[in-house]
C-alpha atoms as a PDB file:
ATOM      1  CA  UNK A   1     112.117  79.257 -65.494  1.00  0.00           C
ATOM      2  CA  UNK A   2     114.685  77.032 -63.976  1.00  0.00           C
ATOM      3  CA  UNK A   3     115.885  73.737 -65.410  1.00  0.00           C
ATOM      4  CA  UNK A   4     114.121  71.612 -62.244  1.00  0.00           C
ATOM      5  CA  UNK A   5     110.729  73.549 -62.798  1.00  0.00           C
ATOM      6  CA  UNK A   6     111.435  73.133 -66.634  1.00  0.00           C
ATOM      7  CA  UNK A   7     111.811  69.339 -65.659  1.00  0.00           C
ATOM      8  CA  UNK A   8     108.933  68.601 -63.089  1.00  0.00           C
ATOM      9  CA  UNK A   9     106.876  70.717 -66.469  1.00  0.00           C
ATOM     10  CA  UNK A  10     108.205  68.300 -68.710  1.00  0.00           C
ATOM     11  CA  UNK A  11     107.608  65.074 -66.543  1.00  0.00           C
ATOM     12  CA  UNK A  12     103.909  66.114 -65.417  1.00  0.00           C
ATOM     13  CA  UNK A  13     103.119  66.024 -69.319  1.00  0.00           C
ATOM     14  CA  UNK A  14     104.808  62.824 -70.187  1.00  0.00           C
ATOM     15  CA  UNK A  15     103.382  61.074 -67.082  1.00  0.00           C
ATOM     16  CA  UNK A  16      99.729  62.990 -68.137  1.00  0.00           C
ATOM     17  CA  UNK A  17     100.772  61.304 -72.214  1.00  0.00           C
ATOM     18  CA  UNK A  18     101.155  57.937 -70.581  1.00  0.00           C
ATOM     19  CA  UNK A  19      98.007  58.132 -68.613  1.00  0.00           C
ATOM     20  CA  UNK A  20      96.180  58.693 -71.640  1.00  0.00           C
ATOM     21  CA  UNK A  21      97.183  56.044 -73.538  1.00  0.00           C
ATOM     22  CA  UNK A  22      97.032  53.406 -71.096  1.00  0.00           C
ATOM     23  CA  UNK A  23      92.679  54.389 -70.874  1.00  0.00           C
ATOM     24  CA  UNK A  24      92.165  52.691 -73.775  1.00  0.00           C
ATOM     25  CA  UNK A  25      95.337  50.668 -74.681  1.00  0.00           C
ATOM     26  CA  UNK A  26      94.366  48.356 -71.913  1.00  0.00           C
ATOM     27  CA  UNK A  27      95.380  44.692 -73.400  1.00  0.00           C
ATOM     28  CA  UNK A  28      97.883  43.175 -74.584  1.00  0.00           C
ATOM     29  CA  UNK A  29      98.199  40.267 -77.650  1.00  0.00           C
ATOM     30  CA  UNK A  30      98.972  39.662 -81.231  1.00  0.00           C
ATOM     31  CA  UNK A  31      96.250  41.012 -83.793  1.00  0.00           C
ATOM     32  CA  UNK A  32      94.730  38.876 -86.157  1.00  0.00           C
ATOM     33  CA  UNK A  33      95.333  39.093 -89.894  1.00  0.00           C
ATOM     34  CA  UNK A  34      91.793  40.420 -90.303  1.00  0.00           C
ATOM     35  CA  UNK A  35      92.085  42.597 -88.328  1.00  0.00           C
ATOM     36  CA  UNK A  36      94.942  44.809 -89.630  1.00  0.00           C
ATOM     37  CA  UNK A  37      94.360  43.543 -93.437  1.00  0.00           C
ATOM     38  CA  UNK A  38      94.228  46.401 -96.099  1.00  0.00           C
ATOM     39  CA  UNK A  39      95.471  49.153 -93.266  1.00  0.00           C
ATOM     40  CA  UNK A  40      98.731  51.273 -93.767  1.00  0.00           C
ATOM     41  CA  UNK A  41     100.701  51.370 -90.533  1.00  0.00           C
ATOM     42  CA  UNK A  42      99.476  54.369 -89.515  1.00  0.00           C
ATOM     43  CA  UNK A  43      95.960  53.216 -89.442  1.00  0.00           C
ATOM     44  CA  UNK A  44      97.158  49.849 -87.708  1.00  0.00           C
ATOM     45  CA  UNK A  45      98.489  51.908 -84.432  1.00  0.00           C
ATOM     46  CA  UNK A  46      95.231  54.204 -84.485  1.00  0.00           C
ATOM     47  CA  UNK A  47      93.489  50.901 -83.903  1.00  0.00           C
ATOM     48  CA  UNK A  48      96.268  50.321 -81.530  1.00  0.00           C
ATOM     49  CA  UNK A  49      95.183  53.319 -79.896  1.00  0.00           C
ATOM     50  CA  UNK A  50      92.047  53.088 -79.788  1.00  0.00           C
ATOM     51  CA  UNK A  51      92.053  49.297 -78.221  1.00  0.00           C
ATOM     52  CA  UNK A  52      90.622  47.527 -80.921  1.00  0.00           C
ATOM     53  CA  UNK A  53      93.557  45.406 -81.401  1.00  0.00           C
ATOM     54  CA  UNK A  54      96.179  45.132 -78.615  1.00  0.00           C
ATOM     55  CA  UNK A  55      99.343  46.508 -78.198  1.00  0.00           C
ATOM     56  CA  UNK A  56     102.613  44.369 -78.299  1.00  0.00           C
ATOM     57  CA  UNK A  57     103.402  42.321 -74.985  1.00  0.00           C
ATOM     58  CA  UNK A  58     106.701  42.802 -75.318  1.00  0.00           C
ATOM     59  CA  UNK A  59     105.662  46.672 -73.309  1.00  0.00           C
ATOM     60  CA  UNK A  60     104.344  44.537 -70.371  1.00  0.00           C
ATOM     61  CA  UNK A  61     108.024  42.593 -70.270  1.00  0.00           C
ATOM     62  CA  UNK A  62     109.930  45.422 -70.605  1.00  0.00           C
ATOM     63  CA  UNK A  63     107.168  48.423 -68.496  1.00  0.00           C
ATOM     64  CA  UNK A  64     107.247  50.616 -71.544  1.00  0.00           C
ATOM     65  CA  UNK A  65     104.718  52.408 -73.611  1.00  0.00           C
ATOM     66  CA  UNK A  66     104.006  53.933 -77.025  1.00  0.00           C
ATOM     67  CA  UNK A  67     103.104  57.007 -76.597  1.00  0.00           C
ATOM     68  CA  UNK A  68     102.848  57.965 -80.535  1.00  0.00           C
ATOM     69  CA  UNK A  69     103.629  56.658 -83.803  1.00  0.00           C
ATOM     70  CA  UNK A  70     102.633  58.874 -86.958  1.00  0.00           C
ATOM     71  CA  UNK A  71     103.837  58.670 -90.113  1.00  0.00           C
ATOM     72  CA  UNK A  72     107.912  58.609 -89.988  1.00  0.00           C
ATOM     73  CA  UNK A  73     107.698  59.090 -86.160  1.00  0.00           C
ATOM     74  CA  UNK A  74     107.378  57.014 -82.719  1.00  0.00           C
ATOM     75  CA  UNK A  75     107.143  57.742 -79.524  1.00  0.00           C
ATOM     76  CA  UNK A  76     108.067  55.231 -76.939  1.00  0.00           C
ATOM     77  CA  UNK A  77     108.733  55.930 -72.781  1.00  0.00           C
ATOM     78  CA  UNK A  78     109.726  53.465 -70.100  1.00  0.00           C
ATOM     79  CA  UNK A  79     110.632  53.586 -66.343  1.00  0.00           C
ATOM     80  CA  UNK A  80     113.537  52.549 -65.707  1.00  0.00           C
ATOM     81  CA  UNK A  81     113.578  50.075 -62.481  1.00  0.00           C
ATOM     82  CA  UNK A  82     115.822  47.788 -60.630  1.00  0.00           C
ATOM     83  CA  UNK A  83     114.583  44.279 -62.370  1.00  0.00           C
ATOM     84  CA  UNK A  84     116.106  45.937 -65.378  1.00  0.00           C
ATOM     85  CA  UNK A  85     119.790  46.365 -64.141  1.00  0.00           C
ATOM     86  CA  UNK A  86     122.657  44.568 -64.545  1.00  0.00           C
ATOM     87  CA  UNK A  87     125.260  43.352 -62.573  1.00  0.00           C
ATOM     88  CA  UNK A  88     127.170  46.790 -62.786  1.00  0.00           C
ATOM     89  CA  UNK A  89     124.363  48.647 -60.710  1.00  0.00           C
ATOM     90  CA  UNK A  90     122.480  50.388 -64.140  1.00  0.00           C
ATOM     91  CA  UNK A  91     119.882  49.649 -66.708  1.00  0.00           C
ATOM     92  CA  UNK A  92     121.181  46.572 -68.900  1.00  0.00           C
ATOM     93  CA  UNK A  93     121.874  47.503 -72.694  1.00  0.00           C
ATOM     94  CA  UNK A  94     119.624  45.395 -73.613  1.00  0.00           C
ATOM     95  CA  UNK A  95     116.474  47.215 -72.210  1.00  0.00           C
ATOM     96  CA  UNK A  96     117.725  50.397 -73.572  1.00  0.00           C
ATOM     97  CA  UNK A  97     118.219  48.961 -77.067  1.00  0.00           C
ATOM     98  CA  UNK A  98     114.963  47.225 -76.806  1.00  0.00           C
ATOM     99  CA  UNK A  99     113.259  50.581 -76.533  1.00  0.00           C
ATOM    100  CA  UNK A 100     115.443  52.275 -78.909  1.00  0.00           C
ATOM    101  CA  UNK A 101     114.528  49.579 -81.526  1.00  0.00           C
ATOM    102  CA  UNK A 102     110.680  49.613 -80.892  1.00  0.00           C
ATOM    103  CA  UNK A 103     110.964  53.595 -81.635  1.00  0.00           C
ATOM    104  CA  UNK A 104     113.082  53.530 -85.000  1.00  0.00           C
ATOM    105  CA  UNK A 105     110.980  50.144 -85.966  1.00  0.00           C
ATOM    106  CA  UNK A 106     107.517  51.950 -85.123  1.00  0.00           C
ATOM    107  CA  UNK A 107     108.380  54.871 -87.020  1.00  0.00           C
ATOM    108  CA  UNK A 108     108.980  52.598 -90.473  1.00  0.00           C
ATOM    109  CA  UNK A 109     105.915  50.978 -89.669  1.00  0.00           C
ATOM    110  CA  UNK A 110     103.892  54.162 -89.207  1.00  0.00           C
ATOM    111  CA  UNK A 111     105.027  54.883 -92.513  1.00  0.00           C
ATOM    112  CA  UNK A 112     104.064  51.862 -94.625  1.00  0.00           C
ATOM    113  CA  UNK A 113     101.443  51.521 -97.000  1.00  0.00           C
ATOM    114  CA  UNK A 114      98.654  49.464 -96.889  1.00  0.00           C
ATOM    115  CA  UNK A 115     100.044  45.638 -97.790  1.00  0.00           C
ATOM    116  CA  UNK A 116     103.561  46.084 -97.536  1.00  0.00           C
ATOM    117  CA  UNK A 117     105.368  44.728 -93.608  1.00  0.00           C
ATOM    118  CA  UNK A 118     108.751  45.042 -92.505  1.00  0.00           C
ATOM    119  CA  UNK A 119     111.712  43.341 -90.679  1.00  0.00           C
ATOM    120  CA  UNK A 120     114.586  44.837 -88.622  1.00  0.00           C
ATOM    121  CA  UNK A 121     118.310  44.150 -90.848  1.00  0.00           C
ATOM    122  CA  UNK A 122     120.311  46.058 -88.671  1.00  0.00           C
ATOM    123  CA  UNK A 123     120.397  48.338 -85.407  1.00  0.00           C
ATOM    124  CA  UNK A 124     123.193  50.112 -84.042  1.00  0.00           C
ATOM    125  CA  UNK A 125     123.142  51.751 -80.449  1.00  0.00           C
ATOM    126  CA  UNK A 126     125.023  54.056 -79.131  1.00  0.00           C
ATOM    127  CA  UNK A 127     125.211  54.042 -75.456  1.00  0.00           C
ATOM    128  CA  UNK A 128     126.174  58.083 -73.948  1.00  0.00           C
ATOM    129  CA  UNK A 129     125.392  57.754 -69.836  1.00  0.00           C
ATOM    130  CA  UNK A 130     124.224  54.759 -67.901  1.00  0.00           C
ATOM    131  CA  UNK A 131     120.337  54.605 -66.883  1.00  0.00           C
ATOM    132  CA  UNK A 132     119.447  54.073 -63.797  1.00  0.00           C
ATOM    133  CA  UNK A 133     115.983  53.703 -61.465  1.00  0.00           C
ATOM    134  CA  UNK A 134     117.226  57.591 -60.247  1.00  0.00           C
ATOM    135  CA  UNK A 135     116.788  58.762 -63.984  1.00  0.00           C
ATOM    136  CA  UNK A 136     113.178  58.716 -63.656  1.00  0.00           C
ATOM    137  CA  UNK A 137     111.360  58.396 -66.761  1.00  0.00           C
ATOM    138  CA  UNK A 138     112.993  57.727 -70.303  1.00  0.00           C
ATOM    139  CA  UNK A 139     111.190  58.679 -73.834  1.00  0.00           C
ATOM    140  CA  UNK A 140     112.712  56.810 -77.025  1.00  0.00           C
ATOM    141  CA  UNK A 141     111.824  59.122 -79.940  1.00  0.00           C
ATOM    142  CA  UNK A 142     111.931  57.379 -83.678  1.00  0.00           C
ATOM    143  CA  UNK A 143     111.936  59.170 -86.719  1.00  0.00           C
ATOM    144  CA  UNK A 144     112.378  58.120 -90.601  1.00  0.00           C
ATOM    145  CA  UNK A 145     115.779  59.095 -92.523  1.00  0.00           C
ATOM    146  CA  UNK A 146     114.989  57.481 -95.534  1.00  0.00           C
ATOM    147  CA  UNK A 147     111.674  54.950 -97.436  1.00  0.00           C
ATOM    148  CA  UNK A 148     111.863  53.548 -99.764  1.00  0.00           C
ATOM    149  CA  UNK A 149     110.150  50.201-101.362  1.00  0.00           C
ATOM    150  CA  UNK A 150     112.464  47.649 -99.933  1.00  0.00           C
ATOM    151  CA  UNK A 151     114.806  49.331 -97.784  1.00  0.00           C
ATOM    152  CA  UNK A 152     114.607  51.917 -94.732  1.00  0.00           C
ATOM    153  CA  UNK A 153     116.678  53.621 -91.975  1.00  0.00           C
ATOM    154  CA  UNK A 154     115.377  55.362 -88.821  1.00  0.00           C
ATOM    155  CA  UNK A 155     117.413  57.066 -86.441  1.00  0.00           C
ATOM    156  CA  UNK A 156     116.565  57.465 -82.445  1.00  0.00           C
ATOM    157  CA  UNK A 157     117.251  59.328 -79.176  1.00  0.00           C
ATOM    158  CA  UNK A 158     116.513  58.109 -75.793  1.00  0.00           C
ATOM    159  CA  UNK A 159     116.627  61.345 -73.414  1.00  0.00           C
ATOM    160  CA  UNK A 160     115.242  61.715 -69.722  1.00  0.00           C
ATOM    161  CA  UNK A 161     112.649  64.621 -69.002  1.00  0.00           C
ATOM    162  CA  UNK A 162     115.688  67.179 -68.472  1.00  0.00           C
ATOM    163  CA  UNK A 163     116.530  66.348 -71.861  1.00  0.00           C
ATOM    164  CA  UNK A 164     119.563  64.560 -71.062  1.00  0.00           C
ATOM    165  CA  UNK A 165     120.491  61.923 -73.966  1.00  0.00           C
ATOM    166  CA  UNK A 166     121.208  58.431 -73.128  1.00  0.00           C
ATOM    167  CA  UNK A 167     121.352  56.315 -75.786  1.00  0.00           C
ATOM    168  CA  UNK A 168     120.755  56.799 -79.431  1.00  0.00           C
ATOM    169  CA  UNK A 169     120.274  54.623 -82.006  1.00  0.00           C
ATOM    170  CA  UNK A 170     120.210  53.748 -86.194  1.00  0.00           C
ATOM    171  CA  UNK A 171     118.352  51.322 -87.982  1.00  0.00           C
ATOM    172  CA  UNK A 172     117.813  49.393 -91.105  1.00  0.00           C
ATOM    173  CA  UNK A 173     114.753  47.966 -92.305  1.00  0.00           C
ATOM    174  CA  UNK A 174     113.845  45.942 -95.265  1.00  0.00           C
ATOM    175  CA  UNK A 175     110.311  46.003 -96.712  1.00  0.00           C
ATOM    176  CA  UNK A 176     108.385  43.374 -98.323  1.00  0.00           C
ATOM    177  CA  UNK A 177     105.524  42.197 -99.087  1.00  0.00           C
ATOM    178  CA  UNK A 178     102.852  41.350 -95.782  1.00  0.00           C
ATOM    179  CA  UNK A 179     101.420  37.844 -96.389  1.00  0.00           C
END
C-alpha cells in the first residue's frame, strides 16, 4: 500500500471518528456541579460523550473535537483553516498549543478519581513544521507520564493523517481537591 492510499485510509477513519462523536456531542456549555459530582474523570467525559452534559465551548472557538479521553489518554483533532493563521501565512501557535494543551490536560483528567480536579502549572510546546489549511486534518494525542496525588505530567503529539508531526508538547498539572 502506498503512503497516499495509507493516508486517504487514515483520513476516511478520523473523519468517520469525528462524525461519530459529533451525533451525540451536539451542545456546547459548562456542566453543573451536580451533574459531574462523585464521578472520576473518566466517567465525566463518558457523560461527555454521551451528551448528557456538554462539551467545552472552547471546541466551537477553536473547530476542534475530542475524539477520546480514557484513562491516561486524549484524543483531540482540529481542521486547520484560514481564520486560524497568522500574519506569516500558517496556523498561529496559539491554536496549535491550544489543542496540544486540551490533549495532555484531558488525559490527567481522564485519569482522576472521583473528587479530586486539576489545574494546568506549566506547558511547553514544541513547534516541528508550520500548519497550514493544506495540512488537512490534525489529531493532538495526550497521554499520562506520571500521577500522582498533587502533581502530574502529560506529554503530546500533534501529527497530520500521513503521520507527519507538528507540534508536540509537555505538561504539568497540579491536583487538588474539586470544591
Amino acid at each position: 500500500m502506498d503512503v497516499k492510499t495509507d493516508t486517504a485510509t487514515v483520513l476516511a477513519q478520523w473523519e468517520a471518528d469525528e462524525a461519530d462523536r459529533r451525533k451525540t456531542m451536539t451542545h456546547s456549555g459548562v456542566a453543573r456541579p451536580d451533574q459531574v459530582a462523585g464521578l472520576s474523570g473518566e466517567q465525566v467525559f463518558v457523560k461527555m460523550f454521551t451528551g448528557e452534559i456538554p462539551y467545552p465551548p472552547i471546541a466551537d472557538t477553536n473547530d476542534f473535537v475530542l475524539i477520546e479521553a480514557t484513562r491516561e489518554r486524549a484524543v483531540f483533532q482540529g481542521r486547520p483553516q484560514l481564520r486560524h493563521y497568522n500574519p506569516l501565512g500558517s496556523v498561529h501557535g496559539g491554536w496549535i498549543a491550544t489543542l496540544l494543551d486540551s490533549c495532555v490536560g484531558c488525559a490527567v483528567h481522564a485519569s482522576l478519581p472521583a473528587g479530586k480536579a486539576y489545574t494546568t502549572a506549566e506547558l511547553k510546546v514544541n513547534y516541528v513544521r508550520a500548519v497550514t489549511e493544506r495540512v488537512g486534518l490534525v489529531r493532538a494525542t495526550g497521554t499520562v507520564i506520571h500521577l500522582g496525588n498533587r502533581m502530574a505530567t502529560a506529554e503530546g503529539r500533534l501529527v497530520g493523517a500521513d503521520g507527519k508531526l507538528y507540534a508536540h508538547a509537555s505538561t504539568t498539572c497540579f491536583i487538588f481537591d474539586a470544591s
